[in-house]
N, C-alpha and C. Protein backbone atom coordinates (compact mmCIF):
# COMPACT_ATOMS: atom_id res chain seq x y z
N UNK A 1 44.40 24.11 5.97
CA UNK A 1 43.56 23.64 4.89
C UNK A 1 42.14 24.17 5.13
N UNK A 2 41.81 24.90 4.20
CA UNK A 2 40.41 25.51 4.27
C UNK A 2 39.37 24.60 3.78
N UNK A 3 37.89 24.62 3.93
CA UNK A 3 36.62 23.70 3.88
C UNK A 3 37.08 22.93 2.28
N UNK A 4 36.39 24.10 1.46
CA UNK A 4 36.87 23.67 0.31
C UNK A 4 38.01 22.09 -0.31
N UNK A 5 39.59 22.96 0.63
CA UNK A 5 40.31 22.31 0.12
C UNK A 5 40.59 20.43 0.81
N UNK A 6 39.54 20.55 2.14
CA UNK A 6 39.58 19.47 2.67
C UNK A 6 38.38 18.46 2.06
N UNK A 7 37.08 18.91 1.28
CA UNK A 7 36.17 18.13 0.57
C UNK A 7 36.98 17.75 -1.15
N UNK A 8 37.53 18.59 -1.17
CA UNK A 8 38.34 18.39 -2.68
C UNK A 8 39.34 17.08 -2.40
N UNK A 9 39.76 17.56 -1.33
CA UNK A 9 40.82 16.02 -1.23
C UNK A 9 40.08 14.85 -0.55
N UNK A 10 38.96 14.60 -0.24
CA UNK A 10 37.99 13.57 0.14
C UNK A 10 37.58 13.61 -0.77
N UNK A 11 37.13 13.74 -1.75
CA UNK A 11 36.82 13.66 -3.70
C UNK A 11 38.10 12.15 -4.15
N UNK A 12 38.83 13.58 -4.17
CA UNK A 12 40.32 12.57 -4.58
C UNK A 12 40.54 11.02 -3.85
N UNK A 13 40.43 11.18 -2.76
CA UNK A 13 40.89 9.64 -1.40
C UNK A 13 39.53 8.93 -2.27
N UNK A 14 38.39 9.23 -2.56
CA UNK A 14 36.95 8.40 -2.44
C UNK A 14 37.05 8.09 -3.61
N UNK A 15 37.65 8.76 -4.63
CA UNK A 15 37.94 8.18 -6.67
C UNK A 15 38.96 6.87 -6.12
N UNK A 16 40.32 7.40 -5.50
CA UNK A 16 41.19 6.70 -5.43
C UNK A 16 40.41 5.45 -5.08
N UNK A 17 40.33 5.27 -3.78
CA UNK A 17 39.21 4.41 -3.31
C UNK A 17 38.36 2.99 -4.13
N UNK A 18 37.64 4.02 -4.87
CA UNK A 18 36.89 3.32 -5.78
C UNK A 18 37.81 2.69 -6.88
N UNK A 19 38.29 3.28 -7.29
CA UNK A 19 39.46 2.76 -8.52
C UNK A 19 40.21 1.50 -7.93
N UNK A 20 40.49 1.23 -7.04
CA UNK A 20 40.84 0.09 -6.32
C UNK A 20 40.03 -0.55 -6.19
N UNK A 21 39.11 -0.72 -5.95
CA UNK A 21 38.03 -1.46 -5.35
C UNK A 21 37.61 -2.36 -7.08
N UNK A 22 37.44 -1.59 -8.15
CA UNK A 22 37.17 -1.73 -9.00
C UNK A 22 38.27 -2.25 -9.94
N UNK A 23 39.13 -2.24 -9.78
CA UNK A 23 41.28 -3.04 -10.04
C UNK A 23 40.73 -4.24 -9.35
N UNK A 24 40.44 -4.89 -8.21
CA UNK A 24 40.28 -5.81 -7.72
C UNK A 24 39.24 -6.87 -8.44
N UNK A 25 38.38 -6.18 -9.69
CA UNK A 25 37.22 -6.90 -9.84
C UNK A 25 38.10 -7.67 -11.73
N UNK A 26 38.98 -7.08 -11.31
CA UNK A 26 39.55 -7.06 -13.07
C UNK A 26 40.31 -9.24 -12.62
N UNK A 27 40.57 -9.30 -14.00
CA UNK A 27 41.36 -10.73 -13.96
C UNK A 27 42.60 -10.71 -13.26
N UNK A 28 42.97 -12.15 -12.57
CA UNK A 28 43.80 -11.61 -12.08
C UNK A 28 45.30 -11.91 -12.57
N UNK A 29 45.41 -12.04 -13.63
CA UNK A 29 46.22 -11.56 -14.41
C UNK A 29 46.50 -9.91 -14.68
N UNK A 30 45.37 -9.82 -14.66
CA UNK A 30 45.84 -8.06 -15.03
C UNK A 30 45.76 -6.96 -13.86
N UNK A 31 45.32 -7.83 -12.75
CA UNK A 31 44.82 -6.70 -11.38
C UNK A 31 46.05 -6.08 -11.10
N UNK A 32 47.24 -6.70 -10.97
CA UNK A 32 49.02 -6.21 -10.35
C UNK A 32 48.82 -5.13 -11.24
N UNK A 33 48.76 -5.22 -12.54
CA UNK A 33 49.23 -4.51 -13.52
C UNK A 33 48.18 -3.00 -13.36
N UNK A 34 46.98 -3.44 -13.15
CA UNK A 34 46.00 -1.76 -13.33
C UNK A 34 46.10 -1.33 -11.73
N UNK A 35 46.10 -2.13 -10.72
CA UNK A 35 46.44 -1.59 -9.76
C UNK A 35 47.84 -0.14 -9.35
N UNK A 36 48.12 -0.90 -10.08
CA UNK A 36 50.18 -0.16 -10.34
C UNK A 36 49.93 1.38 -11.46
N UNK A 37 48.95 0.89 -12.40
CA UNK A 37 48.72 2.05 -13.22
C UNK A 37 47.75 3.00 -12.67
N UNK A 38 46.78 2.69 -11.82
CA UNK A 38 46.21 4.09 -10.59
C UNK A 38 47.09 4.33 -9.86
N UNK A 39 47.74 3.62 -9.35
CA UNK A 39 48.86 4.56 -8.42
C UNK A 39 49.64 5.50 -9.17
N UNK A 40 50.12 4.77 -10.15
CA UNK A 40 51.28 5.80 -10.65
C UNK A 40 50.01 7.14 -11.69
N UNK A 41 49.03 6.74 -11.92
CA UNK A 41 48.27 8.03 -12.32
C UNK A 41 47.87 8.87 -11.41
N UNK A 42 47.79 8.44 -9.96
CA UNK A 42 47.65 9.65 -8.96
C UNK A 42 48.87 10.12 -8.47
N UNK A 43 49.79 9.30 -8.39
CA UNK A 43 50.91 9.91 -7.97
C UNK A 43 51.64 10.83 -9.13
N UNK A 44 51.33 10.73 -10.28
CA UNK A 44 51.73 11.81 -10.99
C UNK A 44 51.09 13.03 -10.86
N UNK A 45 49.99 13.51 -10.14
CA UNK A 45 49.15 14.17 -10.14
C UNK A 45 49.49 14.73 -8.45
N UNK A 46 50.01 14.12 -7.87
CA UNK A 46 49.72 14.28 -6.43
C UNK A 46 50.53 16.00 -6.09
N UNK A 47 51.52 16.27 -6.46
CA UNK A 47 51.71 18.09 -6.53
C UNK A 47 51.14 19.08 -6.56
N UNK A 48 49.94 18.45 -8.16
CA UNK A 48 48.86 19.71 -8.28
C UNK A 48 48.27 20.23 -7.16
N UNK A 49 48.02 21.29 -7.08
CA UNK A 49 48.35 22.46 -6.11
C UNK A 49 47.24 23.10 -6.71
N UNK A 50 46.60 23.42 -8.19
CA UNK A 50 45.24 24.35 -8.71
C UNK A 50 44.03 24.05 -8.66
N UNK A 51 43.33 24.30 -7.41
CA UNK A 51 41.85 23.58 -7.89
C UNK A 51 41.17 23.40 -8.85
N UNK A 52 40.90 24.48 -9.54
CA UNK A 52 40.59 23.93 -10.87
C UNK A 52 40.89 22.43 -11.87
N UNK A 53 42.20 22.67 -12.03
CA UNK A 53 42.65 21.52 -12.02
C UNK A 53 42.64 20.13 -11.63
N UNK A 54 42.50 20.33 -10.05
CA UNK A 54 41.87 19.16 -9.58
C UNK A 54 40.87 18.45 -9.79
N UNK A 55 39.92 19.53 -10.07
CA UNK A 55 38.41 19.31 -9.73
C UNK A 55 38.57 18.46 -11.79
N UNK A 56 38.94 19.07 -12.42
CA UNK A 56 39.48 18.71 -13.89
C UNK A 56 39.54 17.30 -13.89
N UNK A 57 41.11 16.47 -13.24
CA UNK A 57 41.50 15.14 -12.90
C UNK A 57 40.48 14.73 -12.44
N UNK A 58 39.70 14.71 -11.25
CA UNK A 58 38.58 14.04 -10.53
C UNK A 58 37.84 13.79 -11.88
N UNK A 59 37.02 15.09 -12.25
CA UNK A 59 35.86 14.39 -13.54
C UNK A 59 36.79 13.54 -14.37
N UNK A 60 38.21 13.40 -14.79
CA UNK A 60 38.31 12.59 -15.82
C UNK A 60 38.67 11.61 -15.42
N UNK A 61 39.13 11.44 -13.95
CA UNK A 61 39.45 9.86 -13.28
C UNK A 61 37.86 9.30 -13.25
N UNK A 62 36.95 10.50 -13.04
CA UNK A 62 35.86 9.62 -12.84
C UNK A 62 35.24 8.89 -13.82
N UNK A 63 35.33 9.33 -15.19
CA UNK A 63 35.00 8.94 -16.12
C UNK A 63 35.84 8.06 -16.37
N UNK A 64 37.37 7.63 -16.92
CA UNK A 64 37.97 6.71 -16.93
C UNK A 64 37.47 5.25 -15.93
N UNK A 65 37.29 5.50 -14.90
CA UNK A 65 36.61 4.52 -13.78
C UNK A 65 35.65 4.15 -14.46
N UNK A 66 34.50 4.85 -14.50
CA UNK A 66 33.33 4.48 -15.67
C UNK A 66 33.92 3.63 -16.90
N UNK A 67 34.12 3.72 -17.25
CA UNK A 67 34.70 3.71 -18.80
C UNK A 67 35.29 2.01 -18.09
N UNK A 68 36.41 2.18 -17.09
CA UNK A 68 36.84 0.50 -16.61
C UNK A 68 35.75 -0.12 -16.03
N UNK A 69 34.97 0.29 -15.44
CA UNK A 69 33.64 -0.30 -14.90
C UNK A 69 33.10 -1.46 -15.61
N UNK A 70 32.47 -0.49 -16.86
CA UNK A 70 32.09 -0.67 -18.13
C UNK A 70 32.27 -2.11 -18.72
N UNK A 71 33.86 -1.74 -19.00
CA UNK A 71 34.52 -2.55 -20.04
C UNK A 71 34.56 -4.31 -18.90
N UNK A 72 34.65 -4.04 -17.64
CA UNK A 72 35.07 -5.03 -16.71
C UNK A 72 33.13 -6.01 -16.41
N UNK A 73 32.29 -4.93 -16.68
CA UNK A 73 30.98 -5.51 -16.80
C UNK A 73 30.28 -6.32 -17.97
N UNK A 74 31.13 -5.87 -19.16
CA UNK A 74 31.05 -6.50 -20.36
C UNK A 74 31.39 -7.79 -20.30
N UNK A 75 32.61 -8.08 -19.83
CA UNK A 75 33.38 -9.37 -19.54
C UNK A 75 32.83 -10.46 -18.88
N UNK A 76 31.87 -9.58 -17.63
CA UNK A 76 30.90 -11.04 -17.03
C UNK A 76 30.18 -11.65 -17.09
């Protein structure tokens, strides 16, 4: 694994990361449920193999995160 491809996947672990952290802040009625839906959205993803691509998923997980942030800050 070259420089690059080892900060690209510390990108990925540190979204993942956060996206959990931020599942935990949700009701908990619904935490099982969005918890289960980041996993299975990275694990559908977990093959990609094109950086480009990657780097693609990251900005739009990151924004989605935003976007749940958001909606989970509204609520309090």
């Amino acid at each position: 694994m070259d420089f690059k491809a080892f900060i690209l996947r510390s990108k990925v672990i540190s979204l993942y990361r956060k996206a959990w952290r931020v599942a935990n802040q949700a009701p908990s009625g619904a935490r099982e449920e969005l918890k289960s839906q980041i996993r299975q959205d990275f694990e559908a993803s977990r093959a990609e193999a094109d950086r480009p691509a990657i780097v693609y998923l990251v900005s739009l997980g990151k924004q989605r995160l935003k976007e749940l942030e958001d909606m989970l800050n509204l609520r309090a």
